[in-house]
C-alpha atoms as a PDB file:
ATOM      1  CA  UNK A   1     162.902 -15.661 140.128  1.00  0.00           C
ATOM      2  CA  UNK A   2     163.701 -15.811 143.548  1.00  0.00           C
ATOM      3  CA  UNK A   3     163.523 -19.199 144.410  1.00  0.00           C
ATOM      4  CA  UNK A   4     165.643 -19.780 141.282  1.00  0.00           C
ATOM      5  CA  UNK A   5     168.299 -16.637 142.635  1.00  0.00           C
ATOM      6  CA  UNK A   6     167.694 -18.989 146.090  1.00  0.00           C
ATOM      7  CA  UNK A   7     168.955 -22.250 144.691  1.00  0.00           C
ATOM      8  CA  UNK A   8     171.962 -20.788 143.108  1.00  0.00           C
ATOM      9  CA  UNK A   9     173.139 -19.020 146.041  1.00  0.00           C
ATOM     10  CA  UNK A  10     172.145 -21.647 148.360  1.00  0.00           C
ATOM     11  CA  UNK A  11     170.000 -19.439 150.410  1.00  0.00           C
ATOM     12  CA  UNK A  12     167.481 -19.944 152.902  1.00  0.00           C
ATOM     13  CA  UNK A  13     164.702 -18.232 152.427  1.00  0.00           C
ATOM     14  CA  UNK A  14     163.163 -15.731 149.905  1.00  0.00           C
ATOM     15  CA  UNK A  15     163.698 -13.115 152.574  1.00  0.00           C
ATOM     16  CA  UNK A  16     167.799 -13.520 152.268  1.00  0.00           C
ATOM     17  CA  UNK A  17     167.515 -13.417 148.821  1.00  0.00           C
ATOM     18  CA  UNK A  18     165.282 -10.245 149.078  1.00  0.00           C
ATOM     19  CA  UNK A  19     167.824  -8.695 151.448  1.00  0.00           C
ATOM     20  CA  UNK A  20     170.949  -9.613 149.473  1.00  0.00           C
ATOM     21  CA  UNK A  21     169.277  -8.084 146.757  1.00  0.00           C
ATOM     22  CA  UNK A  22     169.011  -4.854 148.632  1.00  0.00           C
ATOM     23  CA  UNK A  23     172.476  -5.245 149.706  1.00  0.00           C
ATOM     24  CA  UNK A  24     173.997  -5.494 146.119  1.00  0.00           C
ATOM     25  CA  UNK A  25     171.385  -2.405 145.504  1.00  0.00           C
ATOM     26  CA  UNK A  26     172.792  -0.247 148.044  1.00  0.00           C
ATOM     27  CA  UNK A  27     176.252  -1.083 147.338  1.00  0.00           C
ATOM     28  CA  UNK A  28     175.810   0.322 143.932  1.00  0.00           C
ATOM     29  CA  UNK A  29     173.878   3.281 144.552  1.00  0.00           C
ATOM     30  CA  UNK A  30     176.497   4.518 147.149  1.00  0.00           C
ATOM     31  CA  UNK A  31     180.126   3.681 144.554  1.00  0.00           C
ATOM     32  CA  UNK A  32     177.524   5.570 142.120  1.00  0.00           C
ATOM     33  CA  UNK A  33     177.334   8.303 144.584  1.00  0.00           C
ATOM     34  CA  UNK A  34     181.291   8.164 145.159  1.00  0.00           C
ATOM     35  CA  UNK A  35     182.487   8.763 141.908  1.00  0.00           C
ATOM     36  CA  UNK A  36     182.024  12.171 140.847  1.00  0.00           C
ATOM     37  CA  UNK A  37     182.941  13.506 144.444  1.00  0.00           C
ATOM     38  CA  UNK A  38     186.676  11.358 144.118  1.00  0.00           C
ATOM     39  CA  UNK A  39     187.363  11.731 140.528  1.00  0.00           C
ATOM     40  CA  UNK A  40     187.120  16.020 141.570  1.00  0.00           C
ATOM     41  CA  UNK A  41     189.877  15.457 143.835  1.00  0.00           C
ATOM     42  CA  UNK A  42     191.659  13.570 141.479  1.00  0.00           C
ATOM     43  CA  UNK A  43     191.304  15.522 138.252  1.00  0.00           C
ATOM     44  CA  UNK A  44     189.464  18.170 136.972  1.00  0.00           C
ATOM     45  CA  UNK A  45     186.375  16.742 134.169  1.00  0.00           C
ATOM     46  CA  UNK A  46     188.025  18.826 131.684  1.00  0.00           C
ATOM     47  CA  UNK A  47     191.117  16.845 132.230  1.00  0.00           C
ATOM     48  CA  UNK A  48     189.920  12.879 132.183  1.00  0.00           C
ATOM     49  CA  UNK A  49     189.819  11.160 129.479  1.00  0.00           C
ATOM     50  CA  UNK A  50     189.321   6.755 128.535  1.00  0.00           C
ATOM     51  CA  UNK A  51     192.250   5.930 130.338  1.00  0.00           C
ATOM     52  CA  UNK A  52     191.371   7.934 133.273  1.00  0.00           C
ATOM     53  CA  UNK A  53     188.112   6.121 133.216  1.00  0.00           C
ATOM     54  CA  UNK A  54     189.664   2.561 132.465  1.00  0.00           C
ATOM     55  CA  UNK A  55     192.202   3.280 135.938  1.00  0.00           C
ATOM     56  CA  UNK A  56     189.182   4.491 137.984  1.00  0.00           C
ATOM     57  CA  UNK A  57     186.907   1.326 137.246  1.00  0.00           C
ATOM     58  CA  UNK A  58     189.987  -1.217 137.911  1.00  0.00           C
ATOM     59  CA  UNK A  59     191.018   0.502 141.234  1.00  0.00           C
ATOM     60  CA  UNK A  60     187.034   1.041 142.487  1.00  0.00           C
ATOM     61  CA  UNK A  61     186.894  -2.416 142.328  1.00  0.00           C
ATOM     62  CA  UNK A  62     188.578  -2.851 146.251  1.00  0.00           C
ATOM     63  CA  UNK A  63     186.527  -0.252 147.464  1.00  0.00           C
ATOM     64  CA  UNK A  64     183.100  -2.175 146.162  1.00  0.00           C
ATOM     65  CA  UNK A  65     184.459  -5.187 147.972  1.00  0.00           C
ATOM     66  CA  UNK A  66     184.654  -3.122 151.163  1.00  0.00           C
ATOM     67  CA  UNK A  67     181.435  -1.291 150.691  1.00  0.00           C
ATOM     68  CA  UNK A  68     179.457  -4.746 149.900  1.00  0.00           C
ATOM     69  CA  UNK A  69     180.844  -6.465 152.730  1.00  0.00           C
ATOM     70  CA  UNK A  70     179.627  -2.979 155.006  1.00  0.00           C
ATOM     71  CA  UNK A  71     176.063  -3.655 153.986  1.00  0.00           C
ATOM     72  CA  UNK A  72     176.376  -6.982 154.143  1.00  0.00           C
ATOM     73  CA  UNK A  73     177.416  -6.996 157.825  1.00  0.00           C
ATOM     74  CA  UNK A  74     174.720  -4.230 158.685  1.00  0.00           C
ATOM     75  CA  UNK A  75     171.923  -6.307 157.161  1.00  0.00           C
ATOM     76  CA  UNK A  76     173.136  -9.735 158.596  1.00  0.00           C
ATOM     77  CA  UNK A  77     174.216 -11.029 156.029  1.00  0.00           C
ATOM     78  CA  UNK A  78     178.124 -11.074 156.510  1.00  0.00           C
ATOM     79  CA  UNK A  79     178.340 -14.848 155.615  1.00  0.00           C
ATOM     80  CA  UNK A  80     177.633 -14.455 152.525  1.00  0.00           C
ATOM     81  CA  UNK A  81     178.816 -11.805 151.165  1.00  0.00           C
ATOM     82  CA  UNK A  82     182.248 -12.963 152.703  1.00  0.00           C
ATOM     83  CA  UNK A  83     182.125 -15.994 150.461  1.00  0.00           C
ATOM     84  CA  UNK A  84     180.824 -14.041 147.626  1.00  0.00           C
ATOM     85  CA  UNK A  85     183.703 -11.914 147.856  1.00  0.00           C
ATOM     86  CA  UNK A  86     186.221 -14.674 148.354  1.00  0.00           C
ATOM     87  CA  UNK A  87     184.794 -16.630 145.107  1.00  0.00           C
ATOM     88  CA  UNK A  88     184.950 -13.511 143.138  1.00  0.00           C
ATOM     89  CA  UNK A  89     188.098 -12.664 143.905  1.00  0.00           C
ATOM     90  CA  UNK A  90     189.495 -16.197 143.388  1.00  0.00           C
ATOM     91  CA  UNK A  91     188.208 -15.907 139.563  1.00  0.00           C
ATOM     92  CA  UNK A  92     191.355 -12.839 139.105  1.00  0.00           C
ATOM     93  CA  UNK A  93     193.948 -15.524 140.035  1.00  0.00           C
ATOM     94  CA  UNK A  94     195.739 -17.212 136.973  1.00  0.00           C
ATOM     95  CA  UNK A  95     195.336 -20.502 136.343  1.00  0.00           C
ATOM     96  CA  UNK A  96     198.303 -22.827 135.821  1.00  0.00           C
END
């Protein structure tokens, strides 16, 4: 699994991929962490509802992007994750 994750991402080593892994890990355990504590300044839970929800998941979306590349660039690993954002990102453009 990890030489295959290696290939794709065009890694070095097992290590990077093992670290990148942690990265993406992190990232998600701390917007995880970030919700309920935002969402309560926002609204009360009585008050959300689906398209509450729906606006919160489009606009966290930034704030992952920031939070991934923080990791990133504390575990060395800056490069990357600059290029992962960059290719993500260039997926939401249209397409003439």
């Amino acid at each position: 699994m990890f030489e295959k994750l290696k290939n794709r991402w065009d890694l070095k080593s097992g290590w990077q991929v093992f670290v990148v892994l942690i990265v993406f890990a992190c990232t998600g355990f701390t917007v995880l962490f970030l919700k309920e504590p935002v969402l309560s300044l926002i609204a009360a839970k009585e008050e959300r509802n689906w398209i509450f929800t729906t606006v919160y998941y489009i606009l966290i979306l930034p704030v992952y992007f920031i939070i991934l590349l923080f990791y990133g660039f504390l575990l060395g690993q800056s490069k990357f994750f600059i290029g992962f954002v960059k290719k993500t990102l260039s997926r939401f453009k249209r397409k003439k």
